[in-house]
N, C-alpha and C. Protein backbone atom coordinates (compact mmCIF):
# COMPACT_ATOMS: atom_id res chain seq x y z
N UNK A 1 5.04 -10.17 -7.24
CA UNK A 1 3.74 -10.59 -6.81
C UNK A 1 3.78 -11.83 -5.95
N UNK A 2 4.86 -12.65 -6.24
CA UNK A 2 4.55 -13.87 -5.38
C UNK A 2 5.76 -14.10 -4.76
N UNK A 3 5.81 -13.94 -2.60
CA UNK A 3 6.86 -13.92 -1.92
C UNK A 3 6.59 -15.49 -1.36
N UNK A 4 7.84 -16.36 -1.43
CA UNK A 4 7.73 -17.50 -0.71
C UNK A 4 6.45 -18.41 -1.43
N UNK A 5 6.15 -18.49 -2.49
CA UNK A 5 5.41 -19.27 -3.29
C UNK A 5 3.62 -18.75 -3.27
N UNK A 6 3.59 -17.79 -2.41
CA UNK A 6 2.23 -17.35 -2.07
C UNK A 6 1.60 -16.27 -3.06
N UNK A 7 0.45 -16.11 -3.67
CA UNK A 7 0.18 -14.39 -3.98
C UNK A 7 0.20 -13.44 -2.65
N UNK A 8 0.79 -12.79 -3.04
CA UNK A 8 0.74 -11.22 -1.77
C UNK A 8 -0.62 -10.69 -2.18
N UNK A 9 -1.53 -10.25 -1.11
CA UNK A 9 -2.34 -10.23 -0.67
C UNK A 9 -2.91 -8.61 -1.49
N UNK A 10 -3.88 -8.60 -2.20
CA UNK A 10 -3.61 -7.01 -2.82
C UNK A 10 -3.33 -6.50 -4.18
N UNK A 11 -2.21 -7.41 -4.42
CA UNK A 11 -1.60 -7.21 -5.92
C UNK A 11 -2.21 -6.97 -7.28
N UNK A 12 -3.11 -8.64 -6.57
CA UNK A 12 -3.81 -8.62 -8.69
C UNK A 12 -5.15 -7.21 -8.55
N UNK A 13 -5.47 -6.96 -7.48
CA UNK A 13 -6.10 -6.03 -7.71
C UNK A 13 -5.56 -5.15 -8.02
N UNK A 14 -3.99 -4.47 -7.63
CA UNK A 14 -3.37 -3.78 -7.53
C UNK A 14 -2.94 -3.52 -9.31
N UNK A 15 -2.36 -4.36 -9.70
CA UNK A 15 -2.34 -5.22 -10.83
C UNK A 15 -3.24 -4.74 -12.25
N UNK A 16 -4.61 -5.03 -11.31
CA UNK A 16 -5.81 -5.08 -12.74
C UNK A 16 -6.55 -3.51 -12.74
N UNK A 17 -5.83 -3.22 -11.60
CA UNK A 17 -6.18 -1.49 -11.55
C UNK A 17 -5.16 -0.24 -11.46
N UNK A 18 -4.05 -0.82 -12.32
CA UNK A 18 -3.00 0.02 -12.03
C UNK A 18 -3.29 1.45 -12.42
N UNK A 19 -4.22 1.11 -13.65
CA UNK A 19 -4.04 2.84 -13.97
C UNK A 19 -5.35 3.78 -13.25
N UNK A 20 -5.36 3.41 -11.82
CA UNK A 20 -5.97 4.08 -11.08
C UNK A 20 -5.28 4.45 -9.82
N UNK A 21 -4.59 4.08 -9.54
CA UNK A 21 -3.60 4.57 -8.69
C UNK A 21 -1.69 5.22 -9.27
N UNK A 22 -1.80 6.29 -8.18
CA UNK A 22 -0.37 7.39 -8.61
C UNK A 22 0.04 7.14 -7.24
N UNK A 23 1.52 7.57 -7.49
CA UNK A 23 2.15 7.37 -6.49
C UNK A 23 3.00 9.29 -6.65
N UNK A 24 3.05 9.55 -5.24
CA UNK A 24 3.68 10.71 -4.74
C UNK A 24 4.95 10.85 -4.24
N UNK A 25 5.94 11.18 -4.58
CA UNK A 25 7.39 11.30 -3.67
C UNK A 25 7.55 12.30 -3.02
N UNK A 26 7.59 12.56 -1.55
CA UNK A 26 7.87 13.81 -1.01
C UNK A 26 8.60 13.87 -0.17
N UNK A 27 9.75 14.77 -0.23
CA UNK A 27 10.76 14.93 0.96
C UNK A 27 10.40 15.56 1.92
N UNK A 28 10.61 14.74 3.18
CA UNK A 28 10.45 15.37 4.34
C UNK A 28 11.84 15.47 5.51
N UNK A 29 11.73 16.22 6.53
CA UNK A 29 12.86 16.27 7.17
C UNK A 29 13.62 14.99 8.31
N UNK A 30 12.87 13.93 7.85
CA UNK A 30 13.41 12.57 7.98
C UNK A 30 13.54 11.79 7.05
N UNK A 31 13.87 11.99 5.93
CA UNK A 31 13.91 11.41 4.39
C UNK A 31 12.94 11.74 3.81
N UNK A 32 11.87 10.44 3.25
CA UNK A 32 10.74 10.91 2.00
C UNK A 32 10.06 10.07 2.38
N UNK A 33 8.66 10.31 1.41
CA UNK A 33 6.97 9.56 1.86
C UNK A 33 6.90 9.45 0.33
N UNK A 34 5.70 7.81 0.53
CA UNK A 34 5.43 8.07 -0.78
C UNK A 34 4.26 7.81 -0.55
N UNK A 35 3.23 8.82 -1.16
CA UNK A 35 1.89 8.34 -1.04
C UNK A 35 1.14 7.78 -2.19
N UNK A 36 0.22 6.57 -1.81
CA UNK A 36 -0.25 6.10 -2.74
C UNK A 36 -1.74 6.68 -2.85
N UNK A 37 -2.10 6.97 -4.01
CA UNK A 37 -3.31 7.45 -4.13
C UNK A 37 -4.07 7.18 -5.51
N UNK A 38 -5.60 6.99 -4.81
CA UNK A 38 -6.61 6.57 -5.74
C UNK A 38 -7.63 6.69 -4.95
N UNK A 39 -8.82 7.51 -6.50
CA UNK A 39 -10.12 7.64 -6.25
C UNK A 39 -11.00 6.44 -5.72
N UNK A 40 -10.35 5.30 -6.24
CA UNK A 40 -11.14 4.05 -6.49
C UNK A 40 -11.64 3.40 -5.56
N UNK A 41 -12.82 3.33 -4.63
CA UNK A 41 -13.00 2.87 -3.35
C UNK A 41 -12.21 1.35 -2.99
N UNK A 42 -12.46 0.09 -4.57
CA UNK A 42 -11.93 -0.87 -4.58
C UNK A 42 -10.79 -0.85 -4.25
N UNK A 43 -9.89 -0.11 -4.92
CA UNK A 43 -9.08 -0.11 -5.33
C UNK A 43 -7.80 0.21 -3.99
N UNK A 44 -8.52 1.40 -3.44
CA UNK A 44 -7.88 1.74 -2.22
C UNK A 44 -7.78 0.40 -1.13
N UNK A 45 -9.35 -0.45 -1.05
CA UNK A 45 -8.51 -1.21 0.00
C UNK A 45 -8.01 -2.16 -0.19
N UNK A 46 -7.58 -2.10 -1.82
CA UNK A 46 -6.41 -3.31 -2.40
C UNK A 46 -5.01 -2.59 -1.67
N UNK A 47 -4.71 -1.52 -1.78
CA UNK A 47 -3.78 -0.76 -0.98
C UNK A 47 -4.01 -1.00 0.26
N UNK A 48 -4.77 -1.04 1.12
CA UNK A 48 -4.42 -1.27 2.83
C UNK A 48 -4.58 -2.74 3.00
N UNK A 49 -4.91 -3.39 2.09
CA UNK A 49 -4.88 -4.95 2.04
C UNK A 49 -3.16 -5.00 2.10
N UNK A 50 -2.88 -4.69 1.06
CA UNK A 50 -1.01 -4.91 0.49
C UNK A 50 -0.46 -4.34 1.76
N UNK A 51 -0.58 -3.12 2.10
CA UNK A 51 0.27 -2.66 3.17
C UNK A 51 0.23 -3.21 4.76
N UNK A 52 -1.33 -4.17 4.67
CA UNK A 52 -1.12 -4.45 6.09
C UNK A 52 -0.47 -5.80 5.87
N UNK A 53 -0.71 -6.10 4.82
CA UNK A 53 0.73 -7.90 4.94
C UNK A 53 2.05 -7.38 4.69
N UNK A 54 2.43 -6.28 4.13
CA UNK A 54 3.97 -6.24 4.29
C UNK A 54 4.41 -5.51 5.93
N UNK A 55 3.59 -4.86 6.09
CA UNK A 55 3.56 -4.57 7.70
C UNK A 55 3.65 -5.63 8.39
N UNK A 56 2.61 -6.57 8.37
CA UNK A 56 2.76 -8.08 9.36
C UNK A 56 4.15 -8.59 9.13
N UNK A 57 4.39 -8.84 7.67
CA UNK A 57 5.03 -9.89 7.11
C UNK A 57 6.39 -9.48 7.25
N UNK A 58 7.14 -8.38 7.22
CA UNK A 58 8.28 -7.20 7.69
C UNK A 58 8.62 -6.69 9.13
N UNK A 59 6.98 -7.40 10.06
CA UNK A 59 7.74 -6.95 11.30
C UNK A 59 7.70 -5.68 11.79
N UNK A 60 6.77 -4.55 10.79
CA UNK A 60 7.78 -3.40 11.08
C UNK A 60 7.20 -2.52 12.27
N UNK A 61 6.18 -3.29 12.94
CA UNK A 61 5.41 -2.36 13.89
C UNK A 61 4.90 -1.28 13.67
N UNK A 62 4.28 -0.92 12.31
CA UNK A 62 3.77 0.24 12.23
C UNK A 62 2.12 -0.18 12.68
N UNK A 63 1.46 0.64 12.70
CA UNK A 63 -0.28 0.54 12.69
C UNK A 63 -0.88 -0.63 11.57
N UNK A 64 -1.91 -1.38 12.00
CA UNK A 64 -2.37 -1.79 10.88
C UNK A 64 -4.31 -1.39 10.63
N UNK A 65 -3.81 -0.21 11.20
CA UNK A 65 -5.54 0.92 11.03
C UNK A 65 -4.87 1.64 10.35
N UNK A 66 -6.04 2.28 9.67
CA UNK A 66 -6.40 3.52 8.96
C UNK A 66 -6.31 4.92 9.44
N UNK A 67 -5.71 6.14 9.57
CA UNK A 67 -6.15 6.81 9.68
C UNK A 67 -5.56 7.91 8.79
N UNK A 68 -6.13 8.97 9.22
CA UNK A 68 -6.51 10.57 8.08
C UNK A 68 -4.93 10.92 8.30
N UNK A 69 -4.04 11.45 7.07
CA UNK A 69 -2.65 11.88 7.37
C UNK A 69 -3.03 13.25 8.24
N UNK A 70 -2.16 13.69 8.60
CA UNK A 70 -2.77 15.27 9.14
C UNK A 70 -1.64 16.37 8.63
């Protein structure tokens, strides 16, 4: 929960709502995905909260929008 003395951004929600979110493992033909999923409107954008600071914070150039998997 805490990188470089900070809370990560996401967590305690992440945290205080764990048993609302599942996680998915699926192989695909470039390794695997894991999807995170929950009904929870809150809850979800404790998830794109978390993922867009390890995105910033990692560098990794992925998107930091939303969109529909297809």
């Amino acid at each position: 929960m805490m990188v470089r003395g900070i809370d990560v951004p996401g967590t305690k929600e992440l945290t205080a709502n764990k048993d609302k979110v599942s996680f998915k493992y699926t192989e695909t033909a470039r390794g695997g995905r894991v999807d995170i999923v929950t009904k929870d409107a809150a809850t979800l954008g404790a998830v794109h909260t978390f993922m867009r600071y390890q995105i910033t914070d990692h560098k990794t150039g992925d998107p930091l929008t939303v969109s529909a998997r297809k």
